[in-house]
C-alpha atoms as a PDB file:
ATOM      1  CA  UNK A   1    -137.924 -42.879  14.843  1.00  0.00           C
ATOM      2  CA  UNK A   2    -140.448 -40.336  15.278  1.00  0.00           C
ATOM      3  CA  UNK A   3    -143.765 -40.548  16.111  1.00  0.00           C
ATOM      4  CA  UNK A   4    -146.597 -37.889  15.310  1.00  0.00           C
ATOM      5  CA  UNK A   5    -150.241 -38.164  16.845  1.00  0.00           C
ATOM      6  CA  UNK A   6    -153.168 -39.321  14.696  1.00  0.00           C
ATOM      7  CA  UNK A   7    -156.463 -37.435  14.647  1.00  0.00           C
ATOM      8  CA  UNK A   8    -159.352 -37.931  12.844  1.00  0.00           C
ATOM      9  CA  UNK A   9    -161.535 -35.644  11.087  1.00  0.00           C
ATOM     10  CA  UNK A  10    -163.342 -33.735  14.001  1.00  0.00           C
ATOM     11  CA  UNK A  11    -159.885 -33.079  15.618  1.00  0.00           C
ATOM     12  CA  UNK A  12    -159.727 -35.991  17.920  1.00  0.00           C
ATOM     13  CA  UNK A  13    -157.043 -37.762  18.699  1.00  0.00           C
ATOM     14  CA  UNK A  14    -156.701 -41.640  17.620  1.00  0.00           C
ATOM     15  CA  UNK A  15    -153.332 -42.993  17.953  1.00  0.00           C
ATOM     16  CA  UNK A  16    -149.660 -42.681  17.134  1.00  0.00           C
ATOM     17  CA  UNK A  17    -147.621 -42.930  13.579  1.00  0.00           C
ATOM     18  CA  UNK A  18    -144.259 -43.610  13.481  1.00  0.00           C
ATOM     19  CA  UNK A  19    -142.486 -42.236  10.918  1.00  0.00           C
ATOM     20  CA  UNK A  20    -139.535 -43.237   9.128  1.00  0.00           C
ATOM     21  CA  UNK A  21    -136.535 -41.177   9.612  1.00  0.00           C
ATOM     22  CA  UNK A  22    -134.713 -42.020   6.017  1.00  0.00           C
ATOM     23  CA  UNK A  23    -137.794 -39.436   5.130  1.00  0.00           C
ATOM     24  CA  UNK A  24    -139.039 -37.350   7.598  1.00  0.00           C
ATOM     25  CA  UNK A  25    -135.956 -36.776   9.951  1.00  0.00           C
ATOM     26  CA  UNK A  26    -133.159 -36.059   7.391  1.00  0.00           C
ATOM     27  CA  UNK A  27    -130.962 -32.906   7.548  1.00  0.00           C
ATOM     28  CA  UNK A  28    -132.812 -30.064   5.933  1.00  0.00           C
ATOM     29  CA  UNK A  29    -130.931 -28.876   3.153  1.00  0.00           C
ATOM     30  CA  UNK A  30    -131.176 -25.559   2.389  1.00  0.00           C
ATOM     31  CA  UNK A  31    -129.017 -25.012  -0.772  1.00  0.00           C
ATOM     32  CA  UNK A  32    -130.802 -28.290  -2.121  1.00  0.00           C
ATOM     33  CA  UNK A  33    -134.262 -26.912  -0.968  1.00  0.00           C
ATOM     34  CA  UNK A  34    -133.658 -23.241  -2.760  1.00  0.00           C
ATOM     35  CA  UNK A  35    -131.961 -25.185  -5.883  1.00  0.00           C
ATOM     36  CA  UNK A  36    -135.599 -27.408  -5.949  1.00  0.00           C
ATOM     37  CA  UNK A  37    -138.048 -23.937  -5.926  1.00  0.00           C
ATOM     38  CA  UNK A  38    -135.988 -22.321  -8.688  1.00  0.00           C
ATOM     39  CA  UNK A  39    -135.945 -25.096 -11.105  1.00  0.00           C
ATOM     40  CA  UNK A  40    -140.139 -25.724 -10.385  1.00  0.00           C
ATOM     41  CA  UNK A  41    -140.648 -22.048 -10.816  1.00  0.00           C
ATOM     42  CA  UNK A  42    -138.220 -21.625 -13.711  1.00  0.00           C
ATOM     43  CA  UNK A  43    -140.094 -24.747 -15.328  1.00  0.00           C
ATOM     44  CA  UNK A  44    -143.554 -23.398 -14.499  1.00  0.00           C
ATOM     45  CA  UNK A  45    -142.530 -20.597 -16.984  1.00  0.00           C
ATOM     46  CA  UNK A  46    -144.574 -20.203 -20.584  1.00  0.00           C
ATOM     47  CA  UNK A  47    -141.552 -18.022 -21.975  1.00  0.00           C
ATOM     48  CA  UNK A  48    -144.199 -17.421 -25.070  1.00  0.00           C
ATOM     49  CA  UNK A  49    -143.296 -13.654 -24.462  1.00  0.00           C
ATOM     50  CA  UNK A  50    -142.150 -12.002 -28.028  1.00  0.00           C
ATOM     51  CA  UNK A  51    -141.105  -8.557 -29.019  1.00  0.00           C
ATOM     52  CA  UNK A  52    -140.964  -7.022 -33.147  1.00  0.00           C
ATOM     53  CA  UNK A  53    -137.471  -5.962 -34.529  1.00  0.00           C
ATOM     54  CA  UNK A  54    -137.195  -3.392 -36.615  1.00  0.00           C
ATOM     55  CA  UNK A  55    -136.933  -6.142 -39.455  1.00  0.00           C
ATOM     56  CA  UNK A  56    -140.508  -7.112 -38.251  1.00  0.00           C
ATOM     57  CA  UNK A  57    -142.422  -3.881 -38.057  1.00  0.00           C
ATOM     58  CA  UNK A  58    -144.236  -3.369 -41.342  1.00  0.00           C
ATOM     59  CA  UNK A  59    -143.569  -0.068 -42.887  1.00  0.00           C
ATOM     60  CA  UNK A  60    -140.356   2.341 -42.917  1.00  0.00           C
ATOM     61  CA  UNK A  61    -139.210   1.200 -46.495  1.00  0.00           C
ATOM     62  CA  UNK A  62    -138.570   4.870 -47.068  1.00  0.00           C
ATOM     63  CA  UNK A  63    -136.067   6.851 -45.723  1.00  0.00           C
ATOM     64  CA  UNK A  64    -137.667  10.095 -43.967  1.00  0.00           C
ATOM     65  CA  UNK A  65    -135.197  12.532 -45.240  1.00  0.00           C
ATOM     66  CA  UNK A  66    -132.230  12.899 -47.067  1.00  0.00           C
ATOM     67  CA  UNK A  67    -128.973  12.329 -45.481  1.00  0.00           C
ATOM     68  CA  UNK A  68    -126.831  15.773 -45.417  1.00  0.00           C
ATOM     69  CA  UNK A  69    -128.184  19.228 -45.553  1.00  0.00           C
ATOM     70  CA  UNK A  70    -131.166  19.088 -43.318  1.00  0.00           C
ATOM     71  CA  UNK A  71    -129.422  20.006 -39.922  1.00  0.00           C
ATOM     72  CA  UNK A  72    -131.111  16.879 -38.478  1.00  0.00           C
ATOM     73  CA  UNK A  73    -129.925  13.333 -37.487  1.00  0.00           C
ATOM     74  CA  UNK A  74    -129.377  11.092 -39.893  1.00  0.00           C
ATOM     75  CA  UNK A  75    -132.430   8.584 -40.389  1.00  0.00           C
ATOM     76  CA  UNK A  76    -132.364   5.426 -42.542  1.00  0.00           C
ATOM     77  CA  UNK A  77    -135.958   4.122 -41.262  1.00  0.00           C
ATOM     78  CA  UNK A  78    -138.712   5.074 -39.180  1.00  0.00           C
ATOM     79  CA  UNK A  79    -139.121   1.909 -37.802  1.00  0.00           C
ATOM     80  CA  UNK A  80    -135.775   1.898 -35.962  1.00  0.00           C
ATOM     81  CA  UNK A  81    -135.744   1.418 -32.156  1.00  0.00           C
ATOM     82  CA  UNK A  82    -135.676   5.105 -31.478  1.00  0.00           C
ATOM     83  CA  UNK A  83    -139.202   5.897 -33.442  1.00  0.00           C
ATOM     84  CA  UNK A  84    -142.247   5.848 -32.274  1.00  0.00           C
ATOM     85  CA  UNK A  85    -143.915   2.539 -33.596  1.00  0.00           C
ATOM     86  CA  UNK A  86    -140.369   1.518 -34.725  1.00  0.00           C
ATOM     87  CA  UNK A  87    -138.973  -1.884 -33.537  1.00  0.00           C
ATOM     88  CA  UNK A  88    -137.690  -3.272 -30.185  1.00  0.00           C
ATOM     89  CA  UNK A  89    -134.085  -3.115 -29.541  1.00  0.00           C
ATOM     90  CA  UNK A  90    -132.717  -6.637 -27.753  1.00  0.00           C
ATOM     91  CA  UNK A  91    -136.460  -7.707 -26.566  1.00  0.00           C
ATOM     92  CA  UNK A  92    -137.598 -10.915 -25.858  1.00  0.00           C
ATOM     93  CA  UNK A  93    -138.160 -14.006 -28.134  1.00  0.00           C
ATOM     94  CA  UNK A  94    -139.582 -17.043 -27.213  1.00  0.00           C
ATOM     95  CA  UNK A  95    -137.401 -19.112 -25.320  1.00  0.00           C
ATOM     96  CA  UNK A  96    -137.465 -22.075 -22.732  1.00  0.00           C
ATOM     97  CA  UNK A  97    -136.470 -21.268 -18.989  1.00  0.00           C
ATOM     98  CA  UNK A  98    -136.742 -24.699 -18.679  1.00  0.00           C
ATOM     99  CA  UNK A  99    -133.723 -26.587 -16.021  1.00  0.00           C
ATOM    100  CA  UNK A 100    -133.159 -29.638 -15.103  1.00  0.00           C
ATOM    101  CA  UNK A 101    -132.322 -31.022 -11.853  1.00  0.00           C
ATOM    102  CA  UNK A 102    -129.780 -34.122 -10.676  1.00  0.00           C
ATOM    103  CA  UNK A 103    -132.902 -37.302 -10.184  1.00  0.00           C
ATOM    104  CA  UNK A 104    -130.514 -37.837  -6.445  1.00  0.00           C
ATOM    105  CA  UNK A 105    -130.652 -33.943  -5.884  1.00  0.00           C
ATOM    106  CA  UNK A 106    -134.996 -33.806  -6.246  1.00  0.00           C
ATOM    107  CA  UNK A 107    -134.634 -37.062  -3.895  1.00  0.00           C
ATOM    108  CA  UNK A 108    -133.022 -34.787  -1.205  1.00  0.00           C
ATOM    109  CA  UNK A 109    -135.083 -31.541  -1.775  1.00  0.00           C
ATOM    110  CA  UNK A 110    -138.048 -33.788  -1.215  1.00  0.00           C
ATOM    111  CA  UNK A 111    -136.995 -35.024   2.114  1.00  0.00           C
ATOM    112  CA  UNK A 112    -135.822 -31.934   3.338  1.00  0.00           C
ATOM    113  CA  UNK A 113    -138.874 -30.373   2.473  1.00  0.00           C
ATOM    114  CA  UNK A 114    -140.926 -33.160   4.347  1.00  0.00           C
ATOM    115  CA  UNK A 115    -138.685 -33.059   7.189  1.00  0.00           C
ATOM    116  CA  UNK A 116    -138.791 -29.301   7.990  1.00  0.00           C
ATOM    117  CA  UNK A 117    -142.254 -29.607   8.281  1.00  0.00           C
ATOM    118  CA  UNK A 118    -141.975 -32.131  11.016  1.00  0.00           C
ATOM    119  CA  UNK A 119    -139.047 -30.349  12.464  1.00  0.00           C
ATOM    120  CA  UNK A 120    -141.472 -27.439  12.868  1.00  0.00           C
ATOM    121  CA  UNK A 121    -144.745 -29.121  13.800  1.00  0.00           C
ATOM    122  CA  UNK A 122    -146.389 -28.132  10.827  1.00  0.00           C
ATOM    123  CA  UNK A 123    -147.503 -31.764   9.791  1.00  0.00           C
ATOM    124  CA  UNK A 124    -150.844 -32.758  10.606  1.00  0.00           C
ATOM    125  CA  UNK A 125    -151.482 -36.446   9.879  1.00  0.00           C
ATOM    126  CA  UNK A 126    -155.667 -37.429   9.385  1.00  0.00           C
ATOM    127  CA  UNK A 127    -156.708 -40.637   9.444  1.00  0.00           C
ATOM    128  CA  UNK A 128    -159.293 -40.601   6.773  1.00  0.00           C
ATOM    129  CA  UNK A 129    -160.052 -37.203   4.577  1.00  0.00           C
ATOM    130  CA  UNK A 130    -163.185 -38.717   3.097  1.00  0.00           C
ATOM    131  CA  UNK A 131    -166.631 -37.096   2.573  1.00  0.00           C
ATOM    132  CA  UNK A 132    -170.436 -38.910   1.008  1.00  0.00           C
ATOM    133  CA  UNK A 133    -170.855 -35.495  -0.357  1.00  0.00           C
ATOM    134  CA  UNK A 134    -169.862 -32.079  -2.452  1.00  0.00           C
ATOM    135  CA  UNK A 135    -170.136 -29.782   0.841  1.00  0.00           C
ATOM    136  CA  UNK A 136    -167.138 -27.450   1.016  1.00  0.00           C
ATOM    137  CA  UNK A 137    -167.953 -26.468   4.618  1.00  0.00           C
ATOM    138  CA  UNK A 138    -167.524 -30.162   5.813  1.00  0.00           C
ATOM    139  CA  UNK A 139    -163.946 -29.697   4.519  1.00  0.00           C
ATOM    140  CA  UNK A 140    -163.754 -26.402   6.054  1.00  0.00           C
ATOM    141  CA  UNK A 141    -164.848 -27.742   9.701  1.00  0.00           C
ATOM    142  CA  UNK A 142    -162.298 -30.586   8.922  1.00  0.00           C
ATOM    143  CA  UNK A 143    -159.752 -28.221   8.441  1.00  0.00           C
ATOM    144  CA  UNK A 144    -160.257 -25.818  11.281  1.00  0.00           C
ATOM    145  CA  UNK A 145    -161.002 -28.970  13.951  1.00  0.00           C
ATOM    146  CA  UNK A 146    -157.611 -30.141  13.045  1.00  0.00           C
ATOM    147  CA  UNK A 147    -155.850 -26.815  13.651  1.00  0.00           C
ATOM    148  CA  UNK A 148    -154.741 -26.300   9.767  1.00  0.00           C
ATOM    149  CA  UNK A 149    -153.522 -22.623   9.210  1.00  0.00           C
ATOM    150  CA  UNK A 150    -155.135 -20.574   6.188  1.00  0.00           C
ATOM    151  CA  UNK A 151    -152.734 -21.832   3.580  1.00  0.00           C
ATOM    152  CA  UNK A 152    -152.623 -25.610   3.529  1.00  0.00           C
ATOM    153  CA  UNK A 153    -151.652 -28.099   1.380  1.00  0.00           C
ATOM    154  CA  UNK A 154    -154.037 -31.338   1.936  1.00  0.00           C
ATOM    155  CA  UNK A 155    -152.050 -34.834   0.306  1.00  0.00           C
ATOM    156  CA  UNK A 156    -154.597 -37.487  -0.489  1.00  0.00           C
ATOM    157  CA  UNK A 157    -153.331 -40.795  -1.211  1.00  0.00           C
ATOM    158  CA  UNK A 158    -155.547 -41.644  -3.872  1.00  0.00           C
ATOM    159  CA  UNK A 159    -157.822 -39.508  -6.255  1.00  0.00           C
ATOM    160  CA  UNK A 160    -161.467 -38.279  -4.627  1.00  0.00           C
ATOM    161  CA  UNK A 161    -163.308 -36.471  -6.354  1.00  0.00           C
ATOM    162  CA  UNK A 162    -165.830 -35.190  -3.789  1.00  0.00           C
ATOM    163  CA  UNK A 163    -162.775 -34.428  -1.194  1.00  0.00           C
ATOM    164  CA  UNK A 164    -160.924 -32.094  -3.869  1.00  0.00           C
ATOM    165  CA  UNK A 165    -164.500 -30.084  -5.199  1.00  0.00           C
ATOM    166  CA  UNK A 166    -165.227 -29.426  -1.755  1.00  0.00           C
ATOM    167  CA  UNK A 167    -161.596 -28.123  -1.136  1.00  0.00           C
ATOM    168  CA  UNK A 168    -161.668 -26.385  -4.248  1.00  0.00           C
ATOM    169  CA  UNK A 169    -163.414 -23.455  -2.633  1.00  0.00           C
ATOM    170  CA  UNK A 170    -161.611 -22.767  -0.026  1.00  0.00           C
ATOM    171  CA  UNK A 171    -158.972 -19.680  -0.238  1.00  0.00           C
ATOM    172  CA  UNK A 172    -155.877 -20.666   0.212  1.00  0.00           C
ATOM    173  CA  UNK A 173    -155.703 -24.653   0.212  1.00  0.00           C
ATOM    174  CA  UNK A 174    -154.237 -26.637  -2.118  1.00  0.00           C
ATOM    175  CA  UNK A 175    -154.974 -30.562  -3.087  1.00  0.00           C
ATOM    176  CA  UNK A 176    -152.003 -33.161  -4.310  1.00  0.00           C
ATOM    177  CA  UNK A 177    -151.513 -36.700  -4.395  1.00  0.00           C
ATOM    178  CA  UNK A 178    -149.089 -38.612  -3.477  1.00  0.00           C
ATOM    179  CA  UNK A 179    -147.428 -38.686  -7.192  1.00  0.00           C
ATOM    180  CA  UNK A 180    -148.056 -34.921  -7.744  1.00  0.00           C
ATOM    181  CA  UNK A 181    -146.124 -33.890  -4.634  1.00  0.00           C
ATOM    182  CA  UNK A 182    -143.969 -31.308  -5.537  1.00  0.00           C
ATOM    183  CA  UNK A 183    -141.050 -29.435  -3.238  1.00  0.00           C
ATOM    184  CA  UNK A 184    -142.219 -25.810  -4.120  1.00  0.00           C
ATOM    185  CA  UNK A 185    -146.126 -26.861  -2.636  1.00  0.00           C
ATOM    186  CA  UNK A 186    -144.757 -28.665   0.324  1.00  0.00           C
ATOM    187  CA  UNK A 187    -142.680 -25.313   1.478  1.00  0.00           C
ATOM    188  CA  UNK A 188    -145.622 -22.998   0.754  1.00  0.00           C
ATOM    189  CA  UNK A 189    -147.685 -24.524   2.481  1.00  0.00           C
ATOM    190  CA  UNK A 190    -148.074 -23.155   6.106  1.00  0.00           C
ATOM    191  CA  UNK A 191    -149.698 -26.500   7.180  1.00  0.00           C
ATOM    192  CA  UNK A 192    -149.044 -29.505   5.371  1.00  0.00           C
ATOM    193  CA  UNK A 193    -152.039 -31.578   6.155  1.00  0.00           C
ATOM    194  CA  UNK A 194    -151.917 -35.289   5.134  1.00  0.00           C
ATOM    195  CA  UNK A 195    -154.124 -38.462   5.310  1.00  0.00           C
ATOM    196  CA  UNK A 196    -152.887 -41.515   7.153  1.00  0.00           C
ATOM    197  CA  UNK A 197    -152.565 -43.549   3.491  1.00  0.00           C
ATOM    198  CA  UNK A 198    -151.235 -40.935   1.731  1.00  0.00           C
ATOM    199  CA  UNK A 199    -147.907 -41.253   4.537  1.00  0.00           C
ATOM    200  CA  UNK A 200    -147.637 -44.748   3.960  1.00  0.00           C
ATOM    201  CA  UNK A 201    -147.109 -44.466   0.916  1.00  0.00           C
ATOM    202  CA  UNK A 202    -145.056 -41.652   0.399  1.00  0.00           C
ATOM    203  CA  UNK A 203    -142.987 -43.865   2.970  1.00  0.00           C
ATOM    204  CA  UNK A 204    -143.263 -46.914   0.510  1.00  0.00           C
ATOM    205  CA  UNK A 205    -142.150 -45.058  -2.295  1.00  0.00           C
ATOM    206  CA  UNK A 206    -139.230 -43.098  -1.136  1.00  0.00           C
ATOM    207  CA  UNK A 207    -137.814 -44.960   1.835  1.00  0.00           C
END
């Protein structure tokens, strides 16, 4: 089992975690991992976008000239695709982008996510994020005493309210819980900074 150090909010260190390797010391797996992203982004999509037909543009009842003797094209509307203000040709409708993924498969993204950011020493393991007040710059001191890079994801392992307003203002960090953890987050996240509770219980949940 590994074990990562513990500091605490001014960058001290205060102890050892082990942590369990049925989580954070399995195989990372890339096709998994790239199969996770895609399906979060893909789901993340509104696909609200919506183009007219030429069946939808109002006008062009009337056909702009006659058929044969003009030495021109022949035209049966003025709202067909090649007019201007005519219809779209084979644009989009709404549709859903949305894909599902294999419950076992999202079990092993999720792991592989957490365990490349061990693998690389990107995990940074608090143990208490709390503050008594809204004051984004004691979050931002927090951050900076424990060495977190600009883009950070902070995991809390229950809701606080006056840890995620003061992290709301910071560029570049992100707040989740425990339940809202999410593969894309974990592998955008440069650091993946996370309180001593919130580990215990991603442990308790998906050991």
């Amino acid at each position: 089992m590994a074990n990562i150090k513990v500091v605490d909010m001014a960058g001290k260190n205060v102890g050892e975690m082990t942590l369990s390797d049925a989580i954070f010391a399995q195989e990372v797996n890339t096709a998994v991992l790239h199969a996770a992203v895609r399906t979060y982004l893909a789901n993340q999509r509104q696909g609200t976008q919506s183009t007219l037909t030429r069946t939808e543009v109002s006008g062009g009842g009337k056909k702009p000239w006659r058929q044969k003797g003009t030495g021109r094209a022949r035209q049966g509307s003025t709202r067909a695709p090649q007019w201007t203000h005519g219809g779209v040709a084979l644009g989009p409708k709404p549709r859903s982008y949305r894909i599902s993924l294999n419950k076992k498969v999202k079990r092993v993204a999720f792991k592989s996510a957490l365990s490349d950011k061990v693998a690389t020493e990107s995990m940074i393991v608090v143990d208490a994020i709390t503050t008594s007040e809204y004051k984004t710059k004691v979050m931002a001191n927090m951050l900076n005493a424990v060495g977190a890079a600009k883009k950070s994801l902070v995991v809390l392992a229950e809701k606080d309210e006056k840890v995620v307003a003061s992290l709301a203002n910071i560029p570049g960090v992100k707040v989740a819980y425990v339940n809202t953890l999410n593969v894309y987050d974990i592998l955008n996240a440069d650091s993946f900074v996370c309180a001593k509770a919130a580990v215990e219980k991603i442990e308790e949940v998906y050991a």
